[in-house]
N, C-alpha and C. Protein backbone atom coordinates (compact mmCIF):
# COMPACT_ATOMS: atom_id res chain seq x y z
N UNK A 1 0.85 -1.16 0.00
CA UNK A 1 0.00 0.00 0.00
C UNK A 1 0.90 1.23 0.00
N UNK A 2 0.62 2.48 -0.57
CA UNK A 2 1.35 3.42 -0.90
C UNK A 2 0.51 4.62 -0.38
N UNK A 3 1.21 5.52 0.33
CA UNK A 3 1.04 6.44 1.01
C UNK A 3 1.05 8.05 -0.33
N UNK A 4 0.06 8.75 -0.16
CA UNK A 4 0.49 9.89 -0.72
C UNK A 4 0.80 10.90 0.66
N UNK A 5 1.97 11.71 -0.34
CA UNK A 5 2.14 12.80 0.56
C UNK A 5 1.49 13.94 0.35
N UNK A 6 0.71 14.73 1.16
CA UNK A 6 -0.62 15.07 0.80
C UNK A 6 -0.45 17.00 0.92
N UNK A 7 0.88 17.39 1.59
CA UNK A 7 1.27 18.46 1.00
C UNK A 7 1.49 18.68 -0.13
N UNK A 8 1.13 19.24 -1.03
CA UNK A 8 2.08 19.97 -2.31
C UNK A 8 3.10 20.94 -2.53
N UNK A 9 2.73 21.63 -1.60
CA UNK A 9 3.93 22.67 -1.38
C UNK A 9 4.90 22.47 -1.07
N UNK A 10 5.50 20.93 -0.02
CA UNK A 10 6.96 20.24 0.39
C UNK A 10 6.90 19.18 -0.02
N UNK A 11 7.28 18.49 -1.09
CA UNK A 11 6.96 16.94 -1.41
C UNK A 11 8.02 16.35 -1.01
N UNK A 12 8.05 15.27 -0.84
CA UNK A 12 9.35 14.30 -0.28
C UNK A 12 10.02 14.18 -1.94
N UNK A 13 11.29 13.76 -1.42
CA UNK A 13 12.38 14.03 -2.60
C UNK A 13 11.73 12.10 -3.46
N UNK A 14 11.78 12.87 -4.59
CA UNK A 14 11.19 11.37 -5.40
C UNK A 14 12.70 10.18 -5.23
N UNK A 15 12.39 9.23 -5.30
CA UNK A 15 13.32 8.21 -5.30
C UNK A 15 13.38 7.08 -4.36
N UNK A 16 14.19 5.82 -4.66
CA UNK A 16 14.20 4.83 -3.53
C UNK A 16 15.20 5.31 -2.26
N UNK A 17 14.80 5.17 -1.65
CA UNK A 17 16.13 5.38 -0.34
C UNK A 17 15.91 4.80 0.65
N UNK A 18 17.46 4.16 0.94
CA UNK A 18 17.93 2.96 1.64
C UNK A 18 18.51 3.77 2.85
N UNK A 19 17.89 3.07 3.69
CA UNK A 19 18.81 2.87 5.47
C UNK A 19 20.58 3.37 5.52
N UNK A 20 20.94 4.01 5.95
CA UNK A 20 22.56 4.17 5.93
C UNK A 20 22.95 3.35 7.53
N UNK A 21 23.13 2.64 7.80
CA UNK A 21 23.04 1.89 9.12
C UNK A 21 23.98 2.10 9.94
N UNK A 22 25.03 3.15 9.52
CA UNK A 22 25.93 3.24 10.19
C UNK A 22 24.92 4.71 11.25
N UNK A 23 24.78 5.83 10.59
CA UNK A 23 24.08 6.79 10.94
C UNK A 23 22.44 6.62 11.78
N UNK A 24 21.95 5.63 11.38
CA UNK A 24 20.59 5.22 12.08
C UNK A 24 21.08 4.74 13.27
N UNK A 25 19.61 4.80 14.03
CA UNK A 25 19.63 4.44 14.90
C UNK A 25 17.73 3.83 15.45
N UNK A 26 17.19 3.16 16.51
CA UNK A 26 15.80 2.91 17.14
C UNK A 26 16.57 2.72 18.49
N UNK A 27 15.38 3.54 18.85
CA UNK A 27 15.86 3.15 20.54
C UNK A 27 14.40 3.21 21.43
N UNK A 28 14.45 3.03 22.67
CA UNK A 28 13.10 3.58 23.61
C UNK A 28 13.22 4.09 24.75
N UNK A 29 12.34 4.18 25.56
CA UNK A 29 12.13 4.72 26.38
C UNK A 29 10.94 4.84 27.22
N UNK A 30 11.34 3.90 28.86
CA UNK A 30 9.58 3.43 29.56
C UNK A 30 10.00 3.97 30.76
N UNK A 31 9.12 4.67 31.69
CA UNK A 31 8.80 5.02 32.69
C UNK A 31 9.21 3.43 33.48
N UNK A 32 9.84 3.48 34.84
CA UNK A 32 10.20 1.84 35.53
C UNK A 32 9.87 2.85 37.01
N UNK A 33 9.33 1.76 37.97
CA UNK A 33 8.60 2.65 38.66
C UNK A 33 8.30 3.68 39.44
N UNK A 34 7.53 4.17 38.58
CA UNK A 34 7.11 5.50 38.64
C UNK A 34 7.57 6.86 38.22
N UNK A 35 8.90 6.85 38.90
CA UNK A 35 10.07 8.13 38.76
C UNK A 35 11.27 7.65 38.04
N UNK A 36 11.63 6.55 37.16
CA UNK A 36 12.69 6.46 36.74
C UNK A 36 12.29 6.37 35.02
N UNK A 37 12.92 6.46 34.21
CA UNK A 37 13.32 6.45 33.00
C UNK A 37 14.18 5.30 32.70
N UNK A 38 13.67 3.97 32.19
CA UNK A 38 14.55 2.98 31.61
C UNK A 38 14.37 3.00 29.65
N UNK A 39 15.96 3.00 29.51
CA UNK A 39 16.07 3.25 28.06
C UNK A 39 17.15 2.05 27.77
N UNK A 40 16.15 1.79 26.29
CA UNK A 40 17.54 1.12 25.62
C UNK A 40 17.03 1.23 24.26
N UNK A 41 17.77 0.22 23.77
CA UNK A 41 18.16 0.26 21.76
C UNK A 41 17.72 -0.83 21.03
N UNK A 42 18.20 -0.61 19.85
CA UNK A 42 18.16 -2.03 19.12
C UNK A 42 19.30 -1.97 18.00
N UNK A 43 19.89 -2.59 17.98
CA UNK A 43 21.13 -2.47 17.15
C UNK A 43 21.40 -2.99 15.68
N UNK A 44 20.24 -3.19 15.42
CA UNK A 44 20.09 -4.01 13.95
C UNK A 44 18.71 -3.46 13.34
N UNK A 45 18.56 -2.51 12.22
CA UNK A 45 17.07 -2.15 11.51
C UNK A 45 17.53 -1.71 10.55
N UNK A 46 16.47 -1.42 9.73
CA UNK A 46 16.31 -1.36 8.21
C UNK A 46 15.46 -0.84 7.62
N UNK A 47 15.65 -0.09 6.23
CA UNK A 47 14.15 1.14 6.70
C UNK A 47 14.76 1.21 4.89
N UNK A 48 13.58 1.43 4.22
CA UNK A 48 13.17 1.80 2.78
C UNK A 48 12.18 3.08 2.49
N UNK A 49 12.61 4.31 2.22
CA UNK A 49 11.55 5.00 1.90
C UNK A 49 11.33 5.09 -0.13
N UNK A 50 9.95 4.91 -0.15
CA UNK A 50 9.99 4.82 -1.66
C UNK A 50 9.30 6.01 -2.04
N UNK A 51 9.75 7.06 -2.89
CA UNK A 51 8.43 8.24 -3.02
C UNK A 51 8.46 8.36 -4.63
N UNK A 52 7.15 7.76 -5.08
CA UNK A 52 7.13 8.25 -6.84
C UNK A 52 6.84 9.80 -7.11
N UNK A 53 6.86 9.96 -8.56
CA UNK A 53 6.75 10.97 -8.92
C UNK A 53 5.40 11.50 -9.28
N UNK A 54 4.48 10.81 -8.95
CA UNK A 54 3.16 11.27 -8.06
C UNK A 54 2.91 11.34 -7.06
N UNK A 55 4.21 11.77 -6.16
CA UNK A 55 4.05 11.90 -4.84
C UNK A 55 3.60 10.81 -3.85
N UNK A 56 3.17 9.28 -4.34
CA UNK A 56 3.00 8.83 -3.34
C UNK A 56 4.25 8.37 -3.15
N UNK A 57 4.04 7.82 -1.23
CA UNK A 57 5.09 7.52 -0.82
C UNK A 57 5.05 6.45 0.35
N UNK A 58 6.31 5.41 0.39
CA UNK A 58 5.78 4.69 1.31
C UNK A 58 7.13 4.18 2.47
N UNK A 59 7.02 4.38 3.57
CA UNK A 59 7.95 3.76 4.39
C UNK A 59 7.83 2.54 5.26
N UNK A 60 8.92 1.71 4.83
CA UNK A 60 8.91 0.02 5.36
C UNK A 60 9.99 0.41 6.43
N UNK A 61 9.99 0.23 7.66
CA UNK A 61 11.31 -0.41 8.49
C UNK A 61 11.30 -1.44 9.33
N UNK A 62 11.94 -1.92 9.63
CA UNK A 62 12.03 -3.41 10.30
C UNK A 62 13.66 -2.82 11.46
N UNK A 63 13.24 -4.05 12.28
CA UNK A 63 14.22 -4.03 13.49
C UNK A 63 14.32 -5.36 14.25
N UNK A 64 15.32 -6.09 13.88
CA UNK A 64 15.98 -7.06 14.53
C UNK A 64 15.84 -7.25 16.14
N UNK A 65 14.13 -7.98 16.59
CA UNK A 65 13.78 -7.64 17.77
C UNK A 65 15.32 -8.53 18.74
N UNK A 66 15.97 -9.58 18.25
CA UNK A 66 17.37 -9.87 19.43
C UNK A 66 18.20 -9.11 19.55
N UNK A 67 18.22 -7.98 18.55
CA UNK A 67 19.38 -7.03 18.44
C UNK A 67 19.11 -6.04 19.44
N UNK A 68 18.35 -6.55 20.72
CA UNK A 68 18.13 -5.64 22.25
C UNK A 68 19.47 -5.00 22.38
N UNK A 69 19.56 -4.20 22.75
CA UNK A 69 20.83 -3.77 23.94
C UNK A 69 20.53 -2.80 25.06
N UNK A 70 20.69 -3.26 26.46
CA UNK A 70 20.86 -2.58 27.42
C UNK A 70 21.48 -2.48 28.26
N UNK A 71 21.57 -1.88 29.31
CA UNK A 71 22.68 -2.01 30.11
C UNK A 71 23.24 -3.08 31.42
N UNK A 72 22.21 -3.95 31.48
CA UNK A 72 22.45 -5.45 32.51
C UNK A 72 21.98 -6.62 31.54
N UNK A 73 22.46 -7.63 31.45
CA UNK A 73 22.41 -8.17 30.30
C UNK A 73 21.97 -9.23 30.98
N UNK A 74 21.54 -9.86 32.53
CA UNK A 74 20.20 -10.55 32.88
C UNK A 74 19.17 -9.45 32.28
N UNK A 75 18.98 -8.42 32.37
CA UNK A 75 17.57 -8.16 31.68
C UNK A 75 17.45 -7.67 30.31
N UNK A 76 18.44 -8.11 29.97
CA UNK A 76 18.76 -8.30 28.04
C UNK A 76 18.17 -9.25 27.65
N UNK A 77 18.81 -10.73 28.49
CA UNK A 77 17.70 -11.72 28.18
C UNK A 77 16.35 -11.67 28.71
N UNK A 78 15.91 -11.66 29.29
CA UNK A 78 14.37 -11.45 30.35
C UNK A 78 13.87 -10.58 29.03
N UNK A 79 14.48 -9.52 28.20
CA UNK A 79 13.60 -8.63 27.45
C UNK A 79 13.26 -9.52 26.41
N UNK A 80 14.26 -10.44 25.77
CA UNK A 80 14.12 -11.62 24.77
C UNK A 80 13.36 -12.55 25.18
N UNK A 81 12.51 -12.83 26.02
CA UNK A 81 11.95 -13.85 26.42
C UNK A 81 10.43 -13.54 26.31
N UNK A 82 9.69 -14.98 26.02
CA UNK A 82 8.15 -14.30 26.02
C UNK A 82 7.80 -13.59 27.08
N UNK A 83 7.81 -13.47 27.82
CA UNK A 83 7.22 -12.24 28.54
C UNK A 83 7.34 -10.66 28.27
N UNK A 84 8.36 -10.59 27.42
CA UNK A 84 8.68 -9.02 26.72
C UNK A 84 8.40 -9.38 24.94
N UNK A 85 9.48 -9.55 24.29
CA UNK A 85 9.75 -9.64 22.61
C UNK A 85 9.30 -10.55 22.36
N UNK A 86 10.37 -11.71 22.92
CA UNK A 86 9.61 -13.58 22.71
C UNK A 86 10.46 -13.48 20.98
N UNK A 87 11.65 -13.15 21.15
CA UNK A 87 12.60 -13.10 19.80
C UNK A 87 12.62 -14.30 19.40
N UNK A 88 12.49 -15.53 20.14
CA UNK A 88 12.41 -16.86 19.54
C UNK A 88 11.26 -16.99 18.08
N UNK A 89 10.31 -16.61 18.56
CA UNK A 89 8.77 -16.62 18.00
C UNK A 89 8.56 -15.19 16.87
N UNK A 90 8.85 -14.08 17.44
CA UNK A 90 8.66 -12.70 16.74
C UNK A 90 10.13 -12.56 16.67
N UNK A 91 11.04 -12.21 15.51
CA UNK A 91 11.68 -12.14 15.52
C UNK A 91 12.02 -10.37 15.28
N UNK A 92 10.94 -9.71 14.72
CA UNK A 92 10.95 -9.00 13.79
C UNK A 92 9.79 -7.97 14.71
N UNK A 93 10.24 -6.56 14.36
CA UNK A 93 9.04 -5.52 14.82
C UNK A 93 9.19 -4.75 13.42
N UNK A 94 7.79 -3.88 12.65
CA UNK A 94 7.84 -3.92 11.59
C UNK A 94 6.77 -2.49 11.74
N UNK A 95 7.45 -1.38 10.98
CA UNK A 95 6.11 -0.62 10.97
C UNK A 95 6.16 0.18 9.23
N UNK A 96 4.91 -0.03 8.57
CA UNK A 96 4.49 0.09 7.54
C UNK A 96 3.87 1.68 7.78
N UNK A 97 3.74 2.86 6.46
CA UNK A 97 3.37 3.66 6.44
C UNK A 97 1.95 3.38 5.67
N UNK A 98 1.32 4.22 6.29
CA UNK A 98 -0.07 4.55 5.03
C UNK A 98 -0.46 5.79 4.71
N UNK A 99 0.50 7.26 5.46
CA UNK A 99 0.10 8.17 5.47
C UNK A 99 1.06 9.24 5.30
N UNK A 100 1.62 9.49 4.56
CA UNK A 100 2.83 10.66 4.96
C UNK A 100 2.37 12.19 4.45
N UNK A 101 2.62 13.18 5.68
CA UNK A 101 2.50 14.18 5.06
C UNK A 101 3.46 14.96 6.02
N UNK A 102 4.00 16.02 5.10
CA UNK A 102 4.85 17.23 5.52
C UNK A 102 4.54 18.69 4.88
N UNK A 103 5.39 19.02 5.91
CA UNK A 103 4.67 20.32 5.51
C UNK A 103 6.42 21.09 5.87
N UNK A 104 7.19 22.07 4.66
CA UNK A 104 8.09 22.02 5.51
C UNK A 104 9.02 20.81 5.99
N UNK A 105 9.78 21.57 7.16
CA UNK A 105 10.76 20.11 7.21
C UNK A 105 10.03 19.24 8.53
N UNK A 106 8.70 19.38 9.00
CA UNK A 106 7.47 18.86 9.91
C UNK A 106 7.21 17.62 8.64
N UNK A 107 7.32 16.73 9.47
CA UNK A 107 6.66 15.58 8.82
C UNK A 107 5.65 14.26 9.67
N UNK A 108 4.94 13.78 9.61
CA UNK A 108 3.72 12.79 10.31
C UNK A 108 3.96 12.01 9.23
N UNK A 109 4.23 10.82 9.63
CA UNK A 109 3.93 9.22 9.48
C UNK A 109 2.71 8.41 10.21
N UNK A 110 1.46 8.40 9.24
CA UNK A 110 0.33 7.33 9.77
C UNK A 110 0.55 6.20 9.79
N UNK A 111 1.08 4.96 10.53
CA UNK A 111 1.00 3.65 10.23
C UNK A 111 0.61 2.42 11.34
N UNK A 112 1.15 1.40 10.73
CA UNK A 112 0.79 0.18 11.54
C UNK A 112 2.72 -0.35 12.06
N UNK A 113 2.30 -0.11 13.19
CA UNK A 113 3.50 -0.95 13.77
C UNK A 113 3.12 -2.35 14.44
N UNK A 114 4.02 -3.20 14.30
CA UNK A 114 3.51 -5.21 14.68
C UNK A 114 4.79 -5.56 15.35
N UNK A 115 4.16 -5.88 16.54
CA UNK A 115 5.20 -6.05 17.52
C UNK A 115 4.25 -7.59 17.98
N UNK A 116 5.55 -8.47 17.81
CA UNK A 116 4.75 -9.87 18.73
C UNK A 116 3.15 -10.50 17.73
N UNK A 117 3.26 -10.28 16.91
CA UNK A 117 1.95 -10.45 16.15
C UNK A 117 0.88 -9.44 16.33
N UNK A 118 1.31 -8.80 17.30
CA UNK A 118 0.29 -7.31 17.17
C UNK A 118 0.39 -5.84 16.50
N UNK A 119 -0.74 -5.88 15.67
CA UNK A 119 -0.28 -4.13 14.98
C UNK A 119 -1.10 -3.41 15.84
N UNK A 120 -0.27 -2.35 16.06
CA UNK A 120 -1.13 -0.98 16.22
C UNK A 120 -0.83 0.28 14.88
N UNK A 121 -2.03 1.01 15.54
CA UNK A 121 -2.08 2.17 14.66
C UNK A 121 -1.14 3.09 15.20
N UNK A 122 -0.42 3.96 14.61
CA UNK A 122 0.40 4.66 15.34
C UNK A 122 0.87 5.79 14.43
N UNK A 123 1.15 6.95 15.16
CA UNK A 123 1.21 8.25 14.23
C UNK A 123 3.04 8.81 14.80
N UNK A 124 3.53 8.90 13.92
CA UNK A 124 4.71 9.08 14.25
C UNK A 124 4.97 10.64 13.91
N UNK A 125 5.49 11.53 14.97
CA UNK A 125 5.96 12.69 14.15
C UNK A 125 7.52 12.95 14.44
N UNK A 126 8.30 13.97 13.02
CA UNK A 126 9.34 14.15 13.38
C UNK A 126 9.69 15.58 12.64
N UNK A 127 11.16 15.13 12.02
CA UNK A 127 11.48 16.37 11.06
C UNK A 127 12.44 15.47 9.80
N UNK A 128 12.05 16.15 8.78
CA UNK A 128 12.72 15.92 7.72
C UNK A 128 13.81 17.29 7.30
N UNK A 129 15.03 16.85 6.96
CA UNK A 129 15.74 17.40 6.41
C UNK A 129 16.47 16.82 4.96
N UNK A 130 16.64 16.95 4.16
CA UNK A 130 16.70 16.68 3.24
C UNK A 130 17.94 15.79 2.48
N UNK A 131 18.67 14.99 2.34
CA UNK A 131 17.88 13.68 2.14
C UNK A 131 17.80 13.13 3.41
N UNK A 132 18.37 13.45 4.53
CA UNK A 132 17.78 12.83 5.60
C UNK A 132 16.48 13.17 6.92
N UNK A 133 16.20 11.99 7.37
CA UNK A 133 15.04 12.18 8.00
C UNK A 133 14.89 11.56 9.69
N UNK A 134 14.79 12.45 10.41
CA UNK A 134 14.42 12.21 11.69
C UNK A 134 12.98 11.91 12.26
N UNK A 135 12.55 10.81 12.92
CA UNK A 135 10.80 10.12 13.16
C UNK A 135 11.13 10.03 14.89
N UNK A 136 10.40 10.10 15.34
CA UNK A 136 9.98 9.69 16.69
C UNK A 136 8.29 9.66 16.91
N UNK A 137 8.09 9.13 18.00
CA UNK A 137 6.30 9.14 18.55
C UNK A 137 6.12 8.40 19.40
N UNK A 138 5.27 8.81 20.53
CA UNK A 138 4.54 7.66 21.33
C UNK A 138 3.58 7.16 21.07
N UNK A 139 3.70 5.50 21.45
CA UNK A 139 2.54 5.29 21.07
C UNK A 139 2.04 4.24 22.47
N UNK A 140 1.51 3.28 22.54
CA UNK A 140 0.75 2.33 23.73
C UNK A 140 1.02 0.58 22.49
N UNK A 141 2.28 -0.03 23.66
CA UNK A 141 1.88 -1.18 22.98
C UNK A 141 1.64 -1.85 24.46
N UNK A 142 1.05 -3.46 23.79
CA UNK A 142 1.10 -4.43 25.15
C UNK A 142 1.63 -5.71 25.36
N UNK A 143 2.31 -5.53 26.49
CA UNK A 143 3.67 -6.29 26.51
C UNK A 143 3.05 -6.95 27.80
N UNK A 144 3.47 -8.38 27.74
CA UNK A 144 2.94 -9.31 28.86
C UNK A 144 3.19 -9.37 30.46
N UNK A 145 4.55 -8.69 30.30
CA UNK A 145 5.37 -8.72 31.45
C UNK A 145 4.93 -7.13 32.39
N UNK A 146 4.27 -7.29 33.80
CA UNK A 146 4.24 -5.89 34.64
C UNK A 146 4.53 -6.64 35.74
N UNK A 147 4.61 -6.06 36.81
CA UNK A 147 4.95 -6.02 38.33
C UNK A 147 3.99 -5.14 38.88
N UNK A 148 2.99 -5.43 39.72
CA UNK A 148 2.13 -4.53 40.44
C UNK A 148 3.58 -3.88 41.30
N UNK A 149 3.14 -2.87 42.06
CA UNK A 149 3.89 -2.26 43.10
C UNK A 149 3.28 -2.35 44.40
N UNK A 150 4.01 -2.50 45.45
CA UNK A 150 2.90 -2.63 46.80
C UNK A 150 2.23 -1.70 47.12
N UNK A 151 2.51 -0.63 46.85
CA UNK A 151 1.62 0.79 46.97
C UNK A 151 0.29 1.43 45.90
N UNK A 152 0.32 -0.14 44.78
CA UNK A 152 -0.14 0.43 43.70
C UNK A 152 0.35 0.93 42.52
N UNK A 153 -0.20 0.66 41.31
CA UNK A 153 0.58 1.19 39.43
C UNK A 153 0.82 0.02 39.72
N UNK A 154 2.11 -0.23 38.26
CA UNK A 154 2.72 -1.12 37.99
C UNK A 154 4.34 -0.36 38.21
N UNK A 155 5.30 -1.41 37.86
CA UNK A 155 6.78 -0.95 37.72
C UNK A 155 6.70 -0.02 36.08
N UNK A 156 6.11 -0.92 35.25
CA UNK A 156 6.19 -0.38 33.81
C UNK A 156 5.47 0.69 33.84
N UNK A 157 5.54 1.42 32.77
CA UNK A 157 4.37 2.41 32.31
C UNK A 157 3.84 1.48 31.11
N UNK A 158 2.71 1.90 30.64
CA UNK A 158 2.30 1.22 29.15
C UNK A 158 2.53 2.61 27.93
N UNK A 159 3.01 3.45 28.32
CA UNK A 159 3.27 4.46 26.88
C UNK A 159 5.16 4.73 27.16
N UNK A 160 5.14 3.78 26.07
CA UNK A 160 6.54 3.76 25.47
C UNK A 160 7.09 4.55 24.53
N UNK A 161 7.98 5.67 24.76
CA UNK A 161 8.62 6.05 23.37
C UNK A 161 9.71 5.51 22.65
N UNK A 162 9.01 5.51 21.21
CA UNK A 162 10.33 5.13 20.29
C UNK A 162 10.43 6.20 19.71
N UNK A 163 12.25 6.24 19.84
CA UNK A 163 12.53 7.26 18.35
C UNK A 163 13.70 6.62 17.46
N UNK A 164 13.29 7.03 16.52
CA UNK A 164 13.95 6.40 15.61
C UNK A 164 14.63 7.42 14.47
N UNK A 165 15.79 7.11 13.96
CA UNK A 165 16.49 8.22 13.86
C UNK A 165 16.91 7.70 12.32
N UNK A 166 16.59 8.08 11.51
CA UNK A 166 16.65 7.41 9.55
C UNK A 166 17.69 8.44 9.00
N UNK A 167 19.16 7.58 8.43
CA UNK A 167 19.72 8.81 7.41
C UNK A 167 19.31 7.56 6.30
N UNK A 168 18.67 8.56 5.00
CA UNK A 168 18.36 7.39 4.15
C UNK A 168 19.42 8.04 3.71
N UNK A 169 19.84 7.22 2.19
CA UNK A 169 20.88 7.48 0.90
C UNK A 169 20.04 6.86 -0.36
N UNK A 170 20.04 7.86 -1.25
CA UNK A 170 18.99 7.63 -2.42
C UNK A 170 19.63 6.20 -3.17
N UNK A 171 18.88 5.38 -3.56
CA UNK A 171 19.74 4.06 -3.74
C UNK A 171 20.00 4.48 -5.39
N UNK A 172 20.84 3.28 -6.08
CA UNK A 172 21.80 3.07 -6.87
C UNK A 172 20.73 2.76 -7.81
N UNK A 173 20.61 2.74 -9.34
CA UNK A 173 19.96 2.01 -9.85
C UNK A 173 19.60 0.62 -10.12
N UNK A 174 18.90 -0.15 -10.19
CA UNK A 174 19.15 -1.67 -9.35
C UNK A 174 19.00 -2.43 -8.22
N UNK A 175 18.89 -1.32 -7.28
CA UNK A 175 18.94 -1.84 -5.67
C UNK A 175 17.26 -2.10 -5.27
């Protein structure tokens, strides 16, 4: 499915463009309880933006859900395990565009992200600069694993941010 970009006045630059993987990056970021900020990464993704010269346009990226990295590596594995990713089974988190529009170097991504066999809808905003492009957004996924707290909540939060950080490079002819 192919996304138009629904500004006219800033159109995305026509062409295929490929992931530069040295320059990218996905990472997150969850509330752990209550008052702390637990963050980590993923060290392996891949991202295609395609935009024809009718302006539609469409973005594929994928992310190597074992390619976790954080900073205690008992809960590196624990994140690989069904109760979090379940990388055995889902190997793969995957979010498809259906919507792109910019305005300027403001850009919104409408799509479906599938984590664990689940998609959500999810609206990503960031900034585009030209040929490269910066995305982030929160969104609510659901992940099996919480800890009540004895006082009440959980340890987790359920609104997770990802940002994700795209230098594309316009591909080669052929690619």
């Amino acid at each position: 499915m192919s996304a138009t970009a629904t500004d006219t006045q800033t159109q995305l630059p026509v062409g295929t463009w490929k992931l530069d993987p040295t320059h990218s990056s996905a990472s997150f970021a969850v509330k752990h309880m209550v008052v702390a900020t637990f963050r980590g990464s993923f060290e392996e993704l891949d991202a295609t933006l395609a935009v024809g010269e009718d302006g539609a346009a469409e973005l594929i990226g994928t992310v190597d859900a074992s390619s976790i990295l954080v900073k205690d590596e008992n809960l590196q594995a624990h994140l690989g395990s069904p109760d979090f990713f379940d990388t055995e089974r889902y190997p793969q988190l995957r979010f498809a565009s259906s919507a792109i529009r910019r305005t300027g170097e403001e850009l919104v991504l409408d799509g479906e992200l599938t984590i664990k066999d689940h998609t959500h809808a999810v609206e990503a905003r960031g900034t585009i600069t030209d040929p490269h492009e910066t995305l982030g957004g929160v969104i609510k996924i659901g992940l099996n694993w919480n800890a009540p707290l004895p006082k009440g909540g959980f340890a987790l939060s359920n609104d997770v941010k990802l940002t994700v950080e795209l230098e594309l490079a316009q591909a080669e002819d052929g690619e």
